[in-house]
N, C-alpha and C. Protein backbone atom coordinates (compact mmCIF):
# COMPACT_ATOMS: atom_id res chain seq x y z
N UNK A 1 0.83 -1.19 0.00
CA UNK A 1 0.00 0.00 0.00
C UNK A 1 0.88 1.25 0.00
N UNK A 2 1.68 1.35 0.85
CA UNK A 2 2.61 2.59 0.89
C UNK A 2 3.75 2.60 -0.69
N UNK A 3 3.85 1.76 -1.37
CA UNK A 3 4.26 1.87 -2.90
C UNK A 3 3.52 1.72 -3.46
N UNK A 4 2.22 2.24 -3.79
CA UNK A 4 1.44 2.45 -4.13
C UNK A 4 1.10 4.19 -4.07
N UNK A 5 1.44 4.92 -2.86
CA UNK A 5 0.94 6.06 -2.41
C UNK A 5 2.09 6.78 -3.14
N UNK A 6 3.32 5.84 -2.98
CA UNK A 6 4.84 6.32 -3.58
C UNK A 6 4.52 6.84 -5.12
N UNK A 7 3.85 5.59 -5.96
CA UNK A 7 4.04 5.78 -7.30
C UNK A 7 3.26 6.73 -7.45
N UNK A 8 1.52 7.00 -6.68
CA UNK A 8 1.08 7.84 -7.35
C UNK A 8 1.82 9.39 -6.71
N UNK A 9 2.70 9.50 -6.10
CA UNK A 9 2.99 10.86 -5.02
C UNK A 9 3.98 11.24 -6.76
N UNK A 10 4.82 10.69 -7.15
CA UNK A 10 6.06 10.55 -8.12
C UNK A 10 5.12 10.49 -9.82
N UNK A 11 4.39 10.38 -9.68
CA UNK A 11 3.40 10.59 -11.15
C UNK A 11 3.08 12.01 -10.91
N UNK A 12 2.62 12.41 -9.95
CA UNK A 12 2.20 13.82 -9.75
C UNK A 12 3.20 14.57 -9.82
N UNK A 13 4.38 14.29 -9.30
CA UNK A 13 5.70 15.12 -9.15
C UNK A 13 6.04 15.48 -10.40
N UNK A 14 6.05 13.80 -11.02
CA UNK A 14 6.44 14.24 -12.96
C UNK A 14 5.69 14.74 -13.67
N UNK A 15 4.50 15.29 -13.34
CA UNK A 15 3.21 15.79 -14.51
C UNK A 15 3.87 17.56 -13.55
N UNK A 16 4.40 17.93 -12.66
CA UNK A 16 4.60 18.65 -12.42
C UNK A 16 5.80 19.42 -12.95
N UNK A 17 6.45 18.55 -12.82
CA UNK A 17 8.02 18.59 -13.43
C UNK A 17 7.81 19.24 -15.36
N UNK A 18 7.26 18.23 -16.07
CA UNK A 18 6.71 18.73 -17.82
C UNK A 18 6.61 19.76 -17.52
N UNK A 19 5.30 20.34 -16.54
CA UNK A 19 4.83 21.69 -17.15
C UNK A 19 5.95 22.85 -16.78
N UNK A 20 6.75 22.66 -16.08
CA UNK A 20 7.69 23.61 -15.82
C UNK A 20 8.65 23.96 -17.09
N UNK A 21 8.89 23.30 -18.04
CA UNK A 21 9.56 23.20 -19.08
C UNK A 21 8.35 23.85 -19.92
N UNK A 22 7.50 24.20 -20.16
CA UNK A 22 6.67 25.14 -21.25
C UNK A 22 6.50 26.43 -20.71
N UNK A 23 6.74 27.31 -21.70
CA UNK A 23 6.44 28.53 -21.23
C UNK A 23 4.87 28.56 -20.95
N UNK A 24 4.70 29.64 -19.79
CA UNK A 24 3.47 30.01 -19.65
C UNK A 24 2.57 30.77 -20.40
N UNK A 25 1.19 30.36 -21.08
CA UNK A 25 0.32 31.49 -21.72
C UNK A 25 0.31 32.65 -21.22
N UNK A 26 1.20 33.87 -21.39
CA UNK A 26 0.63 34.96 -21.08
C UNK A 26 -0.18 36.06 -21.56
N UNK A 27 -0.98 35.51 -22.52
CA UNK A 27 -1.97 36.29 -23.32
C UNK A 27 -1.44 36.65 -24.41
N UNK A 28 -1.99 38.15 -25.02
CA UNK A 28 -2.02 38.44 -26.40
C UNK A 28 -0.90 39.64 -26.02
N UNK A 29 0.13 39.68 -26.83
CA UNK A 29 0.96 40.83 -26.16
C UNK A 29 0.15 42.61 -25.99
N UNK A 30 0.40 43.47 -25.29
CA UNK A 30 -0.62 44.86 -25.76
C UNK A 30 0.19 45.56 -26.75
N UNK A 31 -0.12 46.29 -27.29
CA UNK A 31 0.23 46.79 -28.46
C UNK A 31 0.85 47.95 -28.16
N UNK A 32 1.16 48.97 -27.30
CA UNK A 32 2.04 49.47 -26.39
C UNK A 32 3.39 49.05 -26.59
N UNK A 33 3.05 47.76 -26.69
CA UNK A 33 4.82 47.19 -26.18
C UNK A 33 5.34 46.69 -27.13
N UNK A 34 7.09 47.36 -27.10
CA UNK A 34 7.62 46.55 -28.25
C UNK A 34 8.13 45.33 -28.64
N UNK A 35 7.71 44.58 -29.70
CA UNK A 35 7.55 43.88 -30.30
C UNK A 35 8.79 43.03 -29.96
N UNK A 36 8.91 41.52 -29.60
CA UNK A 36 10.02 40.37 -29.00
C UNK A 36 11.21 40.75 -30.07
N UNK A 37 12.65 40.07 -30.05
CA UNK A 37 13.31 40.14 -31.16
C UNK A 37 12.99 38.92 -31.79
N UNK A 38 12.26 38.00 -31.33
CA UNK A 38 11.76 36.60 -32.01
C UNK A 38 11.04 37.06 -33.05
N UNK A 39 10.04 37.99 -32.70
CA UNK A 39 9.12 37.82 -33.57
C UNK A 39 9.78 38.69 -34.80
N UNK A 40 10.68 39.95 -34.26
CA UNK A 40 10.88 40.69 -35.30
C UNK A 40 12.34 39.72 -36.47
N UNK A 41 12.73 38.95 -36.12
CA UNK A 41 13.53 38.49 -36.96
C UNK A 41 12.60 37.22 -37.79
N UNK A 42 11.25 36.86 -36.81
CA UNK A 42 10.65 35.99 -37.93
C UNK A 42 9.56 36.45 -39.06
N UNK A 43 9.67 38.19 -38.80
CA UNK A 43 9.17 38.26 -39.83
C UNK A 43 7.53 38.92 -39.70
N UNK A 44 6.69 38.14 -38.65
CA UNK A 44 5.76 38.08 -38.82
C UNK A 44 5.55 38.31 -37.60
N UNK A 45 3.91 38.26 -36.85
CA UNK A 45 3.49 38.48 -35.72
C UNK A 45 3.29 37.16 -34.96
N UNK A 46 3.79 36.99 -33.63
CA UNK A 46 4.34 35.90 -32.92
C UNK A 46 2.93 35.72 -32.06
N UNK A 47 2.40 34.31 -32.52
CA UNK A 47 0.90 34.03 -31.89
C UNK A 47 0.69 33.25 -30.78
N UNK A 48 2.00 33.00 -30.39
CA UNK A 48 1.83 32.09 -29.71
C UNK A 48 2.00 30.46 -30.01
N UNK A 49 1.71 29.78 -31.21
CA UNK A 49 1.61 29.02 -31.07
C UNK A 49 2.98 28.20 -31.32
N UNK A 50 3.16 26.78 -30.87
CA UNK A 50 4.55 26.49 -30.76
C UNK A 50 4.08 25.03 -31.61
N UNK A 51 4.81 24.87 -33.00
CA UNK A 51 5.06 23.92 -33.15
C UNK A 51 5.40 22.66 -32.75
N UNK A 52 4.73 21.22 -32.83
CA UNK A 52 4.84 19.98 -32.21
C UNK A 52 4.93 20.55 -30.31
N UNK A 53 4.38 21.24 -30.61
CA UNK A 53 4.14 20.80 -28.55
C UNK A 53 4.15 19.68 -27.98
N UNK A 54 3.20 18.71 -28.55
CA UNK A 54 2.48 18.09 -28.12
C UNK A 54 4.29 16.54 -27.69
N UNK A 55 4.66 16.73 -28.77
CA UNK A 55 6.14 16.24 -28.74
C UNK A 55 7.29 16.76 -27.80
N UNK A 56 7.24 18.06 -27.61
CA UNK A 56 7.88 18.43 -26.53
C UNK A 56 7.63 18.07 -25.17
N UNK A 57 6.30 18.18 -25.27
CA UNK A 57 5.80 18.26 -24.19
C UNK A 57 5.89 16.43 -23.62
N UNK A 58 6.05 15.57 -24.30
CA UNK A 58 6.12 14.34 -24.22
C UNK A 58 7.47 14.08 -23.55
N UNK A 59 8.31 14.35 -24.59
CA UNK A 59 10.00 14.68 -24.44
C UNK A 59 10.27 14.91 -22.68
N UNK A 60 9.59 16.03 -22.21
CA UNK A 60 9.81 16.70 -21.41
C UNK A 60 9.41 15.83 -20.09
N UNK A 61 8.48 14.98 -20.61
CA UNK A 61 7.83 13.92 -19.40
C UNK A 61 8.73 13.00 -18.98
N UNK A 62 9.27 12.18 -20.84
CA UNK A 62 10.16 11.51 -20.83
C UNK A 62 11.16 11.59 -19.73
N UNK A 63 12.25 12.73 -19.75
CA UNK A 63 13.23 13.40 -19.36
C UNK A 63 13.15 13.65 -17.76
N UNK A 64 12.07 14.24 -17.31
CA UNK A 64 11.26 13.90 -16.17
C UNK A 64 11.26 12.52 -15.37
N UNK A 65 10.63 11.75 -16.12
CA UNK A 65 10.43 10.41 -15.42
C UNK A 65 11.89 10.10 -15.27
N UNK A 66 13.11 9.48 -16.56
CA UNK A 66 13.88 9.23 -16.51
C UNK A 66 14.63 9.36 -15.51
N UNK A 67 14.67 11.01 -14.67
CA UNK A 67 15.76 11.31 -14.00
C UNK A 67 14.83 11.70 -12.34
N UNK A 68 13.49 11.29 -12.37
CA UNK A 68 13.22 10.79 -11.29
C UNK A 68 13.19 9.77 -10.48
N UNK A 69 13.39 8.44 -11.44
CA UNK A 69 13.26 7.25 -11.07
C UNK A 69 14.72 6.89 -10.26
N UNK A 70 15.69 7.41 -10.58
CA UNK A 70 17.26 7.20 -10.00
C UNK A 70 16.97 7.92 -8.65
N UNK A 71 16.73 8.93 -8.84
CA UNK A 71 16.46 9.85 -7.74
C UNK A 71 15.88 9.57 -6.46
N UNK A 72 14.68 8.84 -7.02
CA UNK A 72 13.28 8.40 -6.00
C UNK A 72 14.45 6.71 -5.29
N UNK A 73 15.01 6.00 -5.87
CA UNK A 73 15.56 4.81 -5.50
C UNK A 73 16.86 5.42 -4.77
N UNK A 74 17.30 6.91 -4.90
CA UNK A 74 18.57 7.13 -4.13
C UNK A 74 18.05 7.78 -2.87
N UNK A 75 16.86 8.10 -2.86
CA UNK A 75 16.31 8.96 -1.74
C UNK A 75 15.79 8.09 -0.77
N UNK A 76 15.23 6.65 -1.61
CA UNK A 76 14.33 5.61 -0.73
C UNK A 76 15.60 5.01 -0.40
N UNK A 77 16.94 5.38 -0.44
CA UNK A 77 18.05 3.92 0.04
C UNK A 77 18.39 5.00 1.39
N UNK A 78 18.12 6.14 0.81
CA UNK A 78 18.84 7.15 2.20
C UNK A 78 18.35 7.33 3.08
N UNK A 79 16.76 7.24 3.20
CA UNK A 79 15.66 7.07 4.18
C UNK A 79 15.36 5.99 5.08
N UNK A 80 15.69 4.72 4.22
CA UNK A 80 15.96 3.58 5.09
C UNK A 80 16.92 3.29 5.76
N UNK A 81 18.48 3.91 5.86
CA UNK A 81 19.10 4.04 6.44
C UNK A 81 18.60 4.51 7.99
N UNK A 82 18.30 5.63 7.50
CA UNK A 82 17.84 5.95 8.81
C UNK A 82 16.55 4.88 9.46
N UNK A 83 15.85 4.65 9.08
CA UNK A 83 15.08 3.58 9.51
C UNK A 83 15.11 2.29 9.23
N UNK A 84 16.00 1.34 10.04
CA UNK A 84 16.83 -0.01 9.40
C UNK A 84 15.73 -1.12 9.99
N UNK A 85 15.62 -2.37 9.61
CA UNK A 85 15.00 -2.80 10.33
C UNK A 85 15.38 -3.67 11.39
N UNK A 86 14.01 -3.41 12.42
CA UNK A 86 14.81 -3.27 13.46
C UNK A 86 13.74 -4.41 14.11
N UNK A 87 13.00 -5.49 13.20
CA UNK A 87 12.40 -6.25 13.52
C UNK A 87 12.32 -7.61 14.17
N UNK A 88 12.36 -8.54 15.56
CA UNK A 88 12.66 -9.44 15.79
C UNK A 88 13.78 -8.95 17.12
N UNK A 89 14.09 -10.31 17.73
CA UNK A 89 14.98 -9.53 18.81
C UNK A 89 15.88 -10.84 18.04
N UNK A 90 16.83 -11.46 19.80
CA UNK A 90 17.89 -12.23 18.99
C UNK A 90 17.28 -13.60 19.47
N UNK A 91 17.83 -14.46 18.52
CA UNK A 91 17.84 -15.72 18.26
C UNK A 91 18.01 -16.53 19.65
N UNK A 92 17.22 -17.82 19.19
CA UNK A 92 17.45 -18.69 20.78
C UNK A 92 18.39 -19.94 20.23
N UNK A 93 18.64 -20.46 21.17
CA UNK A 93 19.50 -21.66 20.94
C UNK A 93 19.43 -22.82 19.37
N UNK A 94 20.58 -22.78 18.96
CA UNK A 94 20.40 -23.73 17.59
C UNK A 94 21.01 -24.92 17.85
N UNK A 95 20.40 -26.23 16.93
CA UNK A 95 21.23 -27.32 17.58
C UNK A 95 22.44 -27.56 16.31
N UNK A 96 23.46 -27.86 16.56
CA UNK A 96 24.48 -27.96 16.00
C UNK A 96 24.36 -29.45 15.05
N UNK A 97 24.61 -28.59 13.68
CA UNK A 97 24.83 -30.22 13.10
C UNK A 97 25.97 -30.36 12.28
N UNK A 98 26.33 -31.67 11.66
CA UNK A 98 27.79 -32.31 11.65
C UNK A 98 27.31 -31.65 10.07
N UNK A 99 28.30 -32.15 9.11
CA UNK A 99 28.69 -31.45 7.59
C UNK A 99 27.28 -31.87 6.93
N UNK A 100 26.85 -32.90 7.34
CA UNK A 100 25.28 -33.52 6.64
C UNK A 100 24.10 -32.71 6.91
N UNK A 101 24.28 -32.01 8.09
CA UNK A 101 22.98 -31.08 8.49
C UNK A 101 22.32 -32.02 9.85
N UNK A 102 22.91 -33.49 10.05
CA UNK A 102 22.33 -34.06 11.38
C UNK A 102 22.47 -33.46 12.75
N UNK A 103 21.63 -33.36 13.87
CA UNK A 103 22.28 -33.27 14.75
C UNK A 103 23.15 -33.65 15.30
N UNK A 104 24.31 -33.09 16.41
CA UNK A 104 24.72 -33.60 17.32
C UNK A 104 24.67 -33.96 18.24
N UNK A 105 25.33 -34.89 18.57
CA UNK A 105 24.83 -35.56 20.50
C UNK A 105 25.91 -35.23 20.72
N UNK A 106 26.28 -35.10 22.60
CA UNK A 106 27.38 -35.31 23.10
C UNK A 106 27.87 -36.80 23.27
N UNK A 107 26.88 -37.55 23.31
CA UNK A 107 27.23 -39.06 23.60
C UNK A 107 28.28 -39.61 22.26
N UNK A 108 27.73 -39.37 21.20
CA UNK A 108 28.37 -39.50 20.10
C UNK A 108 30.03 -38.49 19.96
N UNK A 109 29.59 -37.58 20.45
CA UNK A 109 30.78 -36.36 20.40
C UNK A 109 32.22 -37.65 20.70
N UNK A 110 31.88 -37.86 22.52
CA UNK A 110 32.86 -38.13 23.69
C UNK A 110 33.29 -39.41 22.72
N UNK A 111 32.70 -40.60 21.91
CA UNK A 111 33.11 -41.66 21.23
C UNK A 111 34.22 -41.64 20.23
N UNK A 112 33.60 -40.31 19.23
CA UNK A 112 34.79 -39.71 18.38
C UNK A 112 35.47 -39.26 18.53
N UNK A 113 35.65 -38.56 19.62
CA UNK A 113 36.65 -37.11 20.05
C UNK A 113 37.59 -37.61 21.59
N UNK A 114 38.89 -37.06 21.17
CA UNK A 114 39.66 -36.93 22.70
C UNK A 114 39.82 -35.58 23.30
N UNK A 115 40.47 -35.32 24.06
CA UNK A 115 40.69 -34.30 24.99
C UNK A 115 41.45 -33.28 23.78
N UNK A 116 40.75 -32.23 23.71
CA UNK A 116 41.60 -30.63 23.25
C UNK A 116 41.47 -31.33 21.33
N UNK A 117 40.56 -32.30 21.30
CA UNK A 117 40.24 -32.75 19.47
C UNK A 117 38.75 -31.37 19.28
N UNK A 118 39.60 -30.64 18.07
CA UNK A 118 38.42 -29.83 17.66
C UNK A 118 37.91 -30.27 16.19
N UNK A 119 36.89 -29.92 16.28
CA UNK A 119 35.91 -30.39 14.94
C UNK A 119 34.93 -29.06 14.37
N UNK A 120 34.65 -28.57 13.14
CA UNK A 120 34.06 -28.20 12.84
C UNK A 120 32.61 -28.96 12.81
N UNK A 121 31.21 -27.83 12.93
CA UNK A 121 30.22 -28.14 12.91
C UNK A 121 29.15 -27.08 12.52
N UNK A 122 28.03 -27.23 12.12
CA UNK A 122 26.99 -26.41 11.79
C UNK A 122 26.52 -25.57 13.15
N UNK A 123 27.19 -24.25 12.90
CA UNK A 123 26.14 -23.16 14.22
C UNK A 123 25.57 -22.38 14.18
N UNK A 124 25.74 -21.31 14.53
CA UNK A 124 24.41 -20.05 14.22
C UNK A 124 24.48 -19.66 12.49
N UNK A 125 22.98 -20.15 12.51
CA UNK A 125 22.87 -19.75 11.00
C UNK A 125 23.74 -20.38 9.79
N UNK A 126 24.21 -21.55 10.82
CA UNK A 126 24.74 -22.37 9.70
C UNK A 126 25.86 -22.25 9.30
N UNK A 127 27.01 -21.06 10.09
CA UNK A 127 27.99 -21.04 9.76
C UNK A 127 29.22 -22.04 10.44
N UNK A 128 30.37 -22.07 10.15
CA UNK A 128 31.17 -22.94 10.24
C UNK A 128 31.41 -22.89 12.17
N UNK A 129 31.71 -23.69 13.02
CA UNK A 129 32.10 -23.23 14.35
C UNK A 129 32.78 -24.61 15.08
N UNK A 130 33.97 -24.15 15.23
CA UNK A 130 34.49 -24.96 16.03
C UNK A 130 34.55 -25.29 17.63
N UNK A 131 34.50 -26.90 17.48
CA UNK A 131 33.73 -27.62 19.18
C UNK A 131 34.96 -28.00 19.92
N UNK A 132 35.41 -27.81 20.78
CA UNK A 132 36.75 -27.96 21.57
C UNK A 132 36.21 -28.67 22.19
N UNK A 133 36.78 -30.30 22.60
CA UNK A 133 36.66 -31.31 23.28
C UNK A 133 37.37 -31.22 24.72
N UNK A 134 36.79 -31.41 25.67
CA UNK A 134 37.62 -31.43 27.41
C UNK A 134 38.01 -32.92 27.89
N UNK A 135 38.06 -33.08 28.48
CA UNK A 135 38.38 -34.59 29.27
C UNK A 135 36.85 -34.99 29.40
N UNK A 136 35.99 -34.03 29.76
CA UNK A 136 34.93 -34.36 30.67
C UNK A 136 33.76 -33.79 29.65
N UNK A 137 34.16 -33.89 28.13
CA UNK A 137 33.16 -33.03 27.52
C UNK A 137 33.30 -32.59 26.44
N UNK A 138 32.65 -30.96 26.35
CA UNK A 138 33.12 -29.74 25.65
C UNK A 138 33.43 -28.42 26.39
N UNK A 139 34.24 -27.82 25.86
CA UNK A 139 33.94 -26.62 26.75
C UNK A 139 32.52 -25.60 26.25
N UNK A 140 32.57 -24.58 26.98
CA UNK A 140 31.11 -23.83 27.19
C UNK A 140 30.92 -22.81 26.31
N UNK A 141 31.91 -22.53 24.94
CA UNK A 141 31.74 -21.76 23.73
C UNK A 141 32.33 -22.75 22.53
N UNK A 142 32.15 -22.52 21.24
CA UNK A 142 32.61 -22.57 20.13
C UNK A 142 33.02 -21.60 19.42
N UNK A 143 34.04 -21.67 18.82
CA UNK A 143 34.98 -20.73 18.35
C UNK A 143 34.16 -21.01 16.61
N UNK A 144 33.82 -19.66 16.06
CA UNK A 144 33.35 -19.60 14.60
C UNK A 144 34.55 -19.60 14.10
N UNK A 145 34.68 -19.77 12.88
CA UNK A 145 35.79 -20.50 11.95
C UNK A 145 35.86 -19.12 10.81
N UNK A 146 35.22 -18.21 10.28
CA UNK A 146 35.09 -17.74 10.03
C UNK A 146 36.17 -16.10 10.20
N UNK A 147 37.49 -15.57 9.30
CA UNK A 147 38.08 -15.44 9.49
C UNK A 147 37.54 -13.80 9.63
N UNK A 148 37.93 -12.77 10.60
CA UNK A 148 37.81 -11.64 10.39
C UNK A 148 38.36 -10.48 9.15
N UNK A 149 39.29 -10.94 8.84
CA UNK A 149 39.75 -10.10 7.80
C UNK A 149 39.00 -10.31 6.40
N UNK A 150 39.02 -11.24 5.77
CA UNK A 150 38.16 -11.67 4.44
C UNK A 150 37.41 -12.42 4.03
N UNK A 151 37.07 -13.02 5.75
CA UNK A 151 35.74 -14.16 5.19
C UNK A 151 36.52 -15.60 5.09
N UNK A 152 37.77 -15.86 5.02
CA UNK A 152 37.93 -17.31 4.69
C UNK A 152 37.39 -18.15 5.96
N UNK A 153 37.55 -19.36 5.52
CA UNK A 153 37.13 -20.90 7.15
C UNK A 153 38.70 -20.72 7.44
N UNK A 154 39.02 -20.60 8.44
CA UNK A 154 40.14 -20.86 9.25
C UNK A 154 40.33 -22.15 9.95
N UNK A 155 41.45 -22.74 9.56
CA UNK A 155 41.60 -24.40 10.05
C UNK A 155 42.27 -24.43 11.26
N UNK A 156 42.32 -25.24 11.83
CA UNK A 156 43.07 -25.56 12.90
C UNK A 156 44.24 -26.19 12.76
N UNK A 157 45.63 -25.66 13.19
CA UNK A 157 46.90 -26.25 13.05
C UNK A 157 47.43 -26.96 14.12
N UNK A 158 47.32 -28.24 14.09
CA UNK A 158 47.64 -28.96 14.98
C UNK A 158 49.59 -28.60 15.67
N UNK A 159 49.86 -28.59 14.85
CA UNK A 159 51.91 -28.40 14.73
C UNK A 159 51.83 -26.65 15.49
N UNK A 160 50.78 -25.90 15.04
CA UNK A 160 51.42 -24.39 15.61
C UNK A 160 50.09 -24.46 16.64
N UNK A 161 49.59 -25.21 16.76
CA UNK A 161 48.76 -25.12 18.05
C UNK A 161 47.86 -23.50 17.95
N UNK A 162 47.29 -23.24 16.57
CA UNK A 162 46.91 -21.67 16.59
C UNK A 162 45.70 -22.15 15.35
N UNK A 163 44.75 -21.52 15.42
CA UNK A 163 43.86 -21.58 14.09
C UNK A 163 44.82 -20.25 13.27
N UNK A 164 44.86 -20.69 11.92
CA UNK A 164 45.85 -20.03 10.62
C UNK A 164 45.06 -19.75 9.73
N UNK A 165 44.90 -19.12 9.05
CA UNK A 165 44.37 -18.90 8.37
C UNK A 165 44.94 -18.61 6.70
N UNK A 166 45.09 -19.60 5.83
CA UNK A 166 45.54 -19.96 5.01
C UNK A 166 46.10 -18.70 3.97
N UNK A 167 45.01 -18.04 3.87
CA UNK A 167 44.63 -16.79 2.45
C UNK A 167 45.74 -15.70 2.79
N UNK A 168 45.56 -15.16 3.76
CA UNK A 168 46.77 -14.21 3.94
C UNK A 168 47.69 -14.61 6.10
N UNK A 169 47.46 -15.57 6.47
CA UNK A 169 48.39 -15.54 7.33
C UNK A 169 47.99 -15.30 8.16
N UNK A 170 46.22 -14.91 8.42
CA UNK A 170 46.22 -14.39 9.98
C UNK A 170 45.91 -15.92 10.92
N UNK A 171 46.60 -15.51 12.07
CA UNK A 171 46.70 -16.10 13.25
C UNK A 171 45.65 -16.00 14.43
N UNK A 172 45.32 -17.16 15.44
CA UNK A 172 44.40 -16.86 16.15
C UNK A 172 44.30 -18.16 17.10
N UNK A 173 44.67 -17.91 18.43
CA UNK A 173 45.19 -18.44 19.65
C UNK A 173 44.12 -20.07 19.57
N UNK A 174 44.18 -20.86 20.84
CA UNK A 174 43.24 -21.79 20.51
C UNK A 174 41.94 -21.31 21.21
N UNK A 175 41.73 -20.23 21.63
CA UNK A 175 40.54 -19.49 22.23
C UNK A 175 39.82 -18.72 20.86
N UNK A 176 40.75 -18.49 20.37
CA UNK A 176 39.92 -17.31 18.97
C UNK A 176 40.10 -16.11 19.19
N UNK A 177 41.23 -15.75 20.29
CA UNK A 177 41.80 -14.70 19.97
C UNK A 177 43.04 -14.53 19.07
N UNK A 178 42.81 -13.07 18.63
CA UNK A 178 43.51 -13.26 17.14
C UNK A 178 45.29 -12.78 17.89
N UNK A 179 46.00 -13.55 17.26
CA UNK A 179 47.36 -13.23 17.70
C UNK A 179 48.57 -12.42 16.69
N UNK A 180 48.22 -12.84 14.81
CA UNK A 180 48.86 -12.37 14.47
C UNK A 180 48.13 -11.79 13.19
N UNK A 181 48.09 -10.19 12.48
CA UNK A 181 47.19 -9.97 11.92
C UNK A 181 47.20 -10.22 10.21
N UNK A 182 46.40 -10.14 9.51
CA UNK A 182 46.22 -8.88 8.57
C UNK A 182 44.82 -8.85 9.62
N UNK A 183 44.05 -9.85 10.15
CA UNK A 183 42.78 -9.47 10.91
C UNK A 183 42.80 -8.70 11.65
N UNK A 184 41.66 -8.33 11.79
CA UNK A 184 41.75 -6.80 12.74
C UNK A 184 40.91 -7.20 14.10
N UNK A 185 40.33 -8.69 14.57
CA UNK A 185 39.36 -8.92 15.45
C UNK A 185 39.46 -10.10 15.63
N UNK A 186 39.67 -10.52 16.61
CA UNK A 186 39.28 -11.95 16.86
C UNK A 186 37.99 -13.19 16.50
N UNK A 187 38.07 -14.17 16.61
CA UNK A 187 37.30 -14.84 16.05
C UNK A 187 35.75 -15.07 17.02
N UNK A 188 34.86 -14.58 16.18
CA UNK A 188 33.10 -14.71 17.18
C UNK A 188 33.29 -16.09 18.12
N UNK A 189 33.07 -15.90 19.21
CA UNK A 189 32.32 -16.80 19.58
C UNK A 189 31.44 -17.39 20.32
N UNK A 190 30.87 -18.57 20.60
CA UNK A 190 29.09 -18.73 20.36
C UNK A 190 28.71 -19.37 21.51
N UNK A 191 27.88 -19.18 22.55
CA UNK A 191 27.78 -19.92 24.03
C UNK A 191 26.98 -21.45 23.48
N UNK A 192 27.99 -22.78 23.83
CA UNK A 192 28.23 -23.60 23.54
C UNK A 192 26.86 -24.38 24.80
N UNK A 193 25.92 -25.12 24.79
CA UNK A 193 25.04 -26.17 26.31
C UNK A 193 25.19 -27.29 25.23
N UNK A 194 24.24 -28.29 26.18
CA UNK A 194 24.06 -29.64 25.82
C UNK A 194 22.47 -29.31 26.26
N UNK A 195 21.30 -29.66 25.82
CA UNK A 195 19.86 -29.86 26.08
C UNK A 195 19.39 -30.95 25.07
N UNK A 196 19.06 -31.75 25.95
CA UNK A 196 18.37 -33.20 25.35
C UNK A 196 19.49 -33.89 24.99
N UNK A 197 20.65 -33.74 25.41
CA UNK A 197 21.77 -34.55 25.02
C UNK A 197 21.94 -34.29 23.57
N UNK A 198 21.62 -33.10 23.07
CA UNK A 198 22.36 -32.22 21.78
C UNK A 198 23.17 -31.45 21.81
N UNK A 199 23.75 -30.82 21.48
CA UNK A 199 25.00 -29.84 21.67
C UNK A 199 24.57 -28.77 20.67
């Protein structure tokens, strides 16, 4: 409904816009007054009337619309800025799943995994997040994999004991704090439970 009120507000604007481009009827000139240099170089007495108007006047709509439509989409991007949406609050708990999209159990975890074995897995929103294994478990966050500087998955280096990050070199402790840059931030990370024996 409200692009609707838009298009017709911006039809009116452009039927406004044409007529500004025609001169105004201002009657019959008085005879008092001397004569335009238009008319005196055409010769004859200047009546007013303007050839193909009806084409100009089209032209002029044309030209109109054209350079409103950029306008109206640069004004509606600058307006929403200011009003972003701001709908929904935040997210509740997701259950983590392995590369297939299954869930995880911890029961299954403790079978595959030893002490300080990390694994990538499906977490918020599906992005990549790594599960740090304890003696007695997991610990109580996952480290996102997800590199701050350009977006790459950051692996885990067993030999430098640091997640590395392949693309340009950045470094990042086994917590996900970042140790050596081009990154400018450490790595997100995500408060890790077990409910229903899922992770």
């Amino acid at each position: 409904q409200r692009g609707v009120v838009l298009a017709a507000i911006a039809l009116v604007a452009c039927h406004m816009f044409t007529s500004a481009f025609v001169a105004p009827n201002l009657g019959r000139i008085e005879a008092g007054r001397v004569e335009s240099a238009v008319s005196m170089r055409a010769g004859g007495e200047y009546t007013g009337f303007v050839p193909d108007m009806q084409r100009r006047t089209l032209m002029n709509l044309v030209v109109v619309a054209a350079t409103a439509v950029p306008t109206l989409v640069l004004l509606g991007a600058f307006a929403y800025y200011f009003y972003p949406n701001v709908g929904g609050g935040g997210g509740g708990a997701t259950v983590c799943g392995d590369k297939t999209g299954n869930p995880v159990t911890l029961e299954g975890w403790k079978k595959t995994h030893r002490a300080n074995d990390r694994e990538l897995v499906q977490g918020l929103k599906g992005d990549p997040t790594w599960i740090i294994t304890t003696e007695d478990g997991i610990k109580d966050f996952g480290v996102g994999a997800v590199c701050t500087h350009l977006g790459c998955t950051v692996p885990w280096n067993i030999a430098a004991n640091r997640f590395c990050c392949p693309c340009h070199g950045s470094q990042y402790d086994e917590n996900g704090k970042v140790v050596r840059g081009p990154a400018p931030l450490s790595l997100p990370l995500a408060h890790v439970s077990v409910v229903d024996g899922n992770i």
